[in-house]
N, C-alpha and C. Protein backbone atom coordinates (compact mmCIF):
# COMPACT_ATOMS: atom_id res chain seq x y z
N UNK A 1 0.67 -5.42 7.28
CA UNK A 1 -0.04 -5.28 6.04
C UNK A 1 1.01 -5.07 4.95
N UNK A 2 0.95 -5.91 4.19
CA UNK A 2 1.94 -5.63 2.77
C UNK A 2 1.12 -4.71 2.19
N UNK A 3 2.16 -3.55 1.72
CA UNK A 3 2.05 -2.53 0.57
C UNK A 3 3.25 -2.53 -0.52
N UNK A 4 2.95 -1.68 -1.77
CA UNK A 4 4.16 -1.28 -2.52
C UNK A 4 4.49 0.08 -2.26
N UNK A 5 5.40 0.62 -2.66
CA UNK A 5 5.96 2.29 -2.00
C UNK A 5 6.07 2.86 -3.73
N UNK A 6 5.08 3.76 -3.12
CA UNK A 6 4.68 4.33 -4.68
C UNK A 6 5.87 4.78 -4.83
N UNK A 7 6.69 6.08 -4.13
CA UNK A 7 7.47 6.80 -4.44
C UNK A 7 8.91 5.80 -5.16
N UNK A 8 8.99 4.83 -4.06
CA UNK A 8 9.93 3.82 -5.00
C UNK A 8 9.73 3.41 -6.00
N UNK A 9 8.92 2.93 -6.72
CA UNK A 9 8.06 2.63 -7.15
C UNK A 9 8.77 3.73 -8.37
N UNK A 10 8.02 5.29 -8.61
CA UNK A 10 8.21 6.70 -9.17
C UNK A 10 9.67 6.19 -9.16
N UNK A 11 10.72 5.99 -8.44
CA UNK A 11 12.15 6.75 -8.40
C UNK A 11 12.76 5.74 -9.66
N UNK A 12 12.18 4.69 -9.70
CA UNK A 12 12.87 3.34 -10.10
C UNK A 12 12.95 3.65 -11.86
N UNK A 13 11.62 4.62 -12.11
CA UNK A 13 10.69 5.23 -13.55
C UNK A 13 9.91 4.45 -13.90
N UNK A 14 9.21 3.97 -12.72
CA UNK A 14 8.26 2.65 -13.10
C UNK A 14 7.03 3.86 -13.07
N UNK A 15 5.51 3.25 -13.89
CA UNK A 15 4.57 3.44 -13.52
C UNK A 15 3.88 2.63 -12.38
N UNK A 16 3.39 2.78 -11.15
CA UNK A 16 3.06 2.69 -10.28
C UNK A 16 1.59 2.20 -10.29
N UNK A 17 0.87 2.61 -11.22
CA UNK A 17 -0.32 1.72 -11.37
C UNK A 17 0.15 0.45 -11.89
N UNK A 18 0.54 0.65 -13.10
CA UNK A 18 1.03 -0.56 -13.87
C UNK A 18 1.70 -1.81 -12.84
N UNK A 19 2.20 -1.16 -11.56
CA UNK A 19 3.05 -2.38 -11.26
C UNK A 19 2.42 -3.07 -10.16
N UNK A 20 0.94 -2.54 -10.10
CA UNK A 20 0.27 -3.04 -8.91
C UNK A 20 -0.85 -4.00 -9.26
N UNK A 21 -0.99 -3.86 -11.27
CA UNK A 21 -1.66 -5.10 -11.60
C UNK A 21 -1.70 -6.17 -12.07
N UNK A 22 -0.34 -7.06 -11.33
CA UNK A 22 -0.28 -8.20 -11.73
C UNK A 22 -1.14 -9.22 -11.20
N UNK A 23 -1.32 -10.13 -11.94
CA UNK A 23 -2.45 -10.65 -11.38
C UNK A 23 -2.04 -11.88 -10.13
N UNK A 24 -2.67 -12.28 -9.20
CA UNK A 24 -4.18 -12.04 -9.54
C UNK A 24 -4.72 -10.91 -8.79
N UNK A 25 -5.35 -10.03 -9.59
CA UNK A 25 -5.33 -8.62 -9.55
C UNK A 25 -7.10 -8.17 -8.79
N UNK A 26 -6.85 -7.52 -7.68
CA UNK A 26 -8.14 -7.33 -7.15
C UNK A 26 -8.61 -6.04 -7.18
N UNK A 27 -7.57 -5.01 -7.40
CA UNK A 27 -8.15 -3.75 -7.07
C UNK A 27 -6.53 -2.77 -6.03
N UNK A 28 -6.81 -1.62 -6.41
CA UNK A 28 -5.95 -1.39 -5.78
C UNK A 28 -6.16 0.05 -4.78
N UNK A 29 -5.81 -0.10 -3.37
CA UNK A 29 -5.76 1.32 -2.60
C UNK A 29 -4.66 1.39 -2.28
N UNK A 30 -5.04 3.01 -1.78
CA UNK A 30 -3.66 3.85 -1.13
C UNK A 30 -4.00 4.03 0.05
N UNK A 31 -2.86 4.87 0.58
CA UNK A 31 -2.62 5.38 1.81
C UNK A 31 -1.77 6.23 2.26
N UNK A 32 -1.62 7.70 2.58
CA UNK A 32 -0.17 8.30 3.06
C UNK A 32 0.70 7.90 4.19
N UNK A 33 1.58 7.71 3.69
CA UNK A 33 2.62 6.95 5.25
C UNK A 33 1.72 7.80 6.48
N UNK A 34 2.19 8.92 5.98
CA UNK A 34 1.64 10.23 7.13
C UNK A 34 0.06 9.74 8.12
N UNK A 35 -0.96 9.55 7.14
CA UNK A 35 -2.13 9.02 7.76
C UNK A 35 -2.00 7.60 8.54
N UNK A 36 -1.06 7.10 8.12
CA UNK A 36 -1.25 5.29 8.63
C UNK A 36 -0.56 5.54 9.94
N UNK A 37 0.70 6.22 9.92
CA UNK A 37 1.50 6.54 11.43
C UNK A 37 0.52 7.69 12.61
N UNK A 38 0.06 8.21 11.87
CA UNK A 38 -0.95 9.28 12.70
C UNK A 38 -2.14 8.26 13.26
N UNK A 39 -2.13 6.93 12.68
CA UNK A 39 -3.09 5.80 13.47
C UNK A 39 -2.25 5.32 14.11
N UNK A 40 -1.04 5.24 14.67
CA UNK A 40 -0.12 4.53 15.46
C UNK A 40 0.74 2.83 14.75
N UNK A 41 0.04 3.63 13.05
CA UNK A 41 1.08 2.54 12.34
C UNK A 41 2.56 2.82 12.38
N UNK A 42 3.24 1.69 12.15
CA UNK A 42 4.91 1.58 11.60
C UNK A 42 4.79 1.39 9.87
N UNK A 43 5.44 2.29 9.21
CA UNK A 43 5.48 2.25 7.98
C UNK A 43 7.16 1.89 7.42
N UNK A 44 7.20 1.23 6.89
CA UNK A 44 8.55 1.17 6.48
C UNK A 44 9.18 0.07 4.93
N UNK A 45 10.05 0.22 4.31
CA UNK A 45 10.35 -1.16 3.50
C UNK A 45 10.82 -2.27 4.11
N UNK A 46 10.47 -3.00 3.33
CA UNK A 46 10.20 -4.55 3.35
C UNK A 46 10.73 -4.96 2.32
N UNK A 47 11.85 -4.38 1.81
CA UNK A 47 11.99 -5.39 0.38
C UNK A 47 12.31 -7.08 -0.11
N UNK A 48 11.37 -7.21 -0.88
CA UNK A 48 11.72 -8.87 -1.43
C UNK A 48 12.54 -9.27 -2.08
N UNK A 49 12.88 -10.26 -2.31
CA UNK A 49 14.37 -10.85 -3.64
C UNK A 49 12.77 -10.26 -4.91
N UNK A 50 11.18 -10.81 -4.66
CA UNK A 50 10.92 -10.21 -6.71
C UNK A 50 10.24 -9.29 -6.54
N UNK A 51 10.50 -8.28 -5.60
CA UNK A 51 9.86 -7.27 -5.38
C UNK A 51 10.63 -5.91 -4.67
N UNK A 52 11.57 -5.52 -5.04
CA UNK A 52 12.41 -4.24 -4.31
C UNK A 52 11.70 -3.36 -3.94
N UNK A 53 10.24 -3.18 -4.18
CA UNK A 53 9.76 -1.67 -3.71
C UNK A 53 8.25 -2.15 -2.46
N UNK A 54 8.73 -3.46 -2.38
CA UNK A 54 7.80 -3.74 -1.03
C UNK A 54 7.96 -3.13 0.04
N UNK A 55 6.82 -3.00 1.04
CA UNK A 55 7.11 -2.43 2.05
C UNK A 55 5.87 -3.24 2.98
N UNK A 56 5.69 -2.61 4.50
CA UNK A 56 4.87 -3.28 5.35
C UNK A 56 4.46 -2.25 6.41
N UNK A 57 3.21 -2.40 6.41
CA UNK A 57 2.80 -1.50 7.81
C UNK A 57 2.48 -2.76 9.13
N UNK A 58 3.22 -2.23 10.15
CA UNK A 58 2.93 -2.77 11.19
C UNK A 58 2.29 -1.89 12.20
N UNK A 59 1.42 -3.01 13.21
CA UNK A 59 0.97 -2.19 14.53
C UNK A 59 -0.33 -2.91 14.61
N UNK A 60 -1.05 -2.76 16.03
CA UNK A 60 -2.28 -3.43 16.35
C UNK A 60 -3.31 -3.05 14.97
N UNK A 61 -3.72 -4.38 14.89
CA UNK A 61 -5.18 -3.90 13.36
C UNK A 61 -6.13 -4.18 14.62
N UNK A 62 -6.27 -3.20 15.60
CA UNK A 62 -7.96 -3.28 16.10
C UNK A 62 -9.17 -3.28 15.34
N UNK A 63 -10.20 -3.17 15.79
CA UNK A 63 -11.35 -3.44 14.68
C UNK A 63 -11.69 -2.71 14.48
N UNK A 64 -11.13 -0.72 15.26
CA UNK A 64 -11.41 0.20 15.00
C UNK A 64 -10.51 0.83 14.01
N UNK A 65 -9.51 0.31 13.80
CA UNK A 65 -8.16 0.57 12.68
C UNK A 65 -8.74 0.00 11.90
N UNK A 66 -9.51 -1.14 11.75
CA UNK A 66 -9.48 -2.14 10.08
C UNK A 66 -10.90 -1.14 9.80
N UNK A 67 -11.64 -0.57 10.55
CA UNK A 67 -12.54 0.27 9.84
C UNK A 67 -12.50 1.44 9.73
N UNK A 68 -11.17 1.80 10.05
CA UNK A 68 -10.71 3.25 10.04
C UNK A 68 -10.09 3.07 8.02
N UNK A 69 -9.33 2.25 8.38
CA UNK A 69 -8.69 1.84 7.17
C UNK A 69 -9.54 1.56 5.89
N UNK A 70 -10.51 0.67 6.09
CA UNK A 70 -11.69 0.53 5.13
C UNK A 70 -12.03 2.27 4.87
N UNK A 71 -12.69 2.95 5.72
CA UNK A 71 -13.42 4.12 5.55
C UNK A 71 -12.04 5.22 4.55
N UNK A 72 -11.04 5.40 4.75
CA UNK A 72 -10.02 5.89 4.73
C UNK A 72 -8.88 5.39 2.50
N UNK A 73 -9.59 4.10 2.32
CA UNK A 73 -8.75 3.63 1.54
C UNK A 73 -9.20 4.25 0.50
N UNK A 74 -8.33 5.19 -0.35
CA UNK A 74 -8.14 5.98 -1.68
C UNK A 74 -8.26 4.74 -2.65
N UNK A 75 -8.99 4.96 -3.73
CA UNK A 75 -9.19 4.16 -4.57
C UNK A 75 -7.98 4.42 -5.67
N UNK A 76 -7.14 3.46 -5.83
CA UNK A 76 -5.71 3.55 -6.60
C UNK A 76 -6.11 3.08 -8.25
N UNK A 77 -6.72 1.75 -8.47
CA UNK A 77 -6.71 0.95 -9.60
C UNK A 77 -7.63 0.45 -9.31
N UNK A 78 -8.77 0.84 -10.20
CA UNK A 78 -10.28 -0.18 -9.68
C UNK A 78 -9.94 -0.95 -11.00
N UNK A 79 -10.22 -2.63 -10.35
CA UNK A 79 -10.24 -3.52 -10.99
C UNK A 79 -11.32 -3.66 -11.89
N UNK A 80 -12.30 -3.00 -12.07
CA UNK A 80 -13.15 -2.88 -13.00
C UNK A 80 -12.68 -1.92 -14.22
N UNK A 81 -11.82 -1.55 -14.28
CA UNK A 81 -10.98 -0.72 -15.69
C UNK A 81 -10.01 -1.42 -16.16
């Protein structure tokens, strides 16, 4: 699963909402590393050549993880604002 790393994200003096709505822009959630590895995710960076603060969670998406994850996703940037 591609994510951005907020804290990188923070260190860089970026705003962190701001950099998650480029378009085409759907909406945005979170997640604590902490919670995603406590599901038996791998959290880590991923950085891109146009994106330095990418990152990626790996690990089985069972169908009990993708609705763990649904139930679980912090609302970051609702695309309706």
């Amino acid at each position: 699963m591609s994510i951005d790393l907020q804290n990188s994200i923070e260190e860089a003096g970026l705003d962190p909402k701001v950099f998650v709505i480029a378009p085409p822009f759907l909406g945005a959630v979170r997640f604590t590393a902490g919670s995603l590895r406590a599901q038996g995710f791998q959290v880590g960076f991923e950085p891109l050549p146009t994106n330095p603060h990418h990152g990626e969670v790996w690990g089985n998406f069972t169908t009990g993880k993708k609705k763990w994850l649904q139930k679980n996703a912090e609302m970051f940037v609702d695309p309706k604002s």
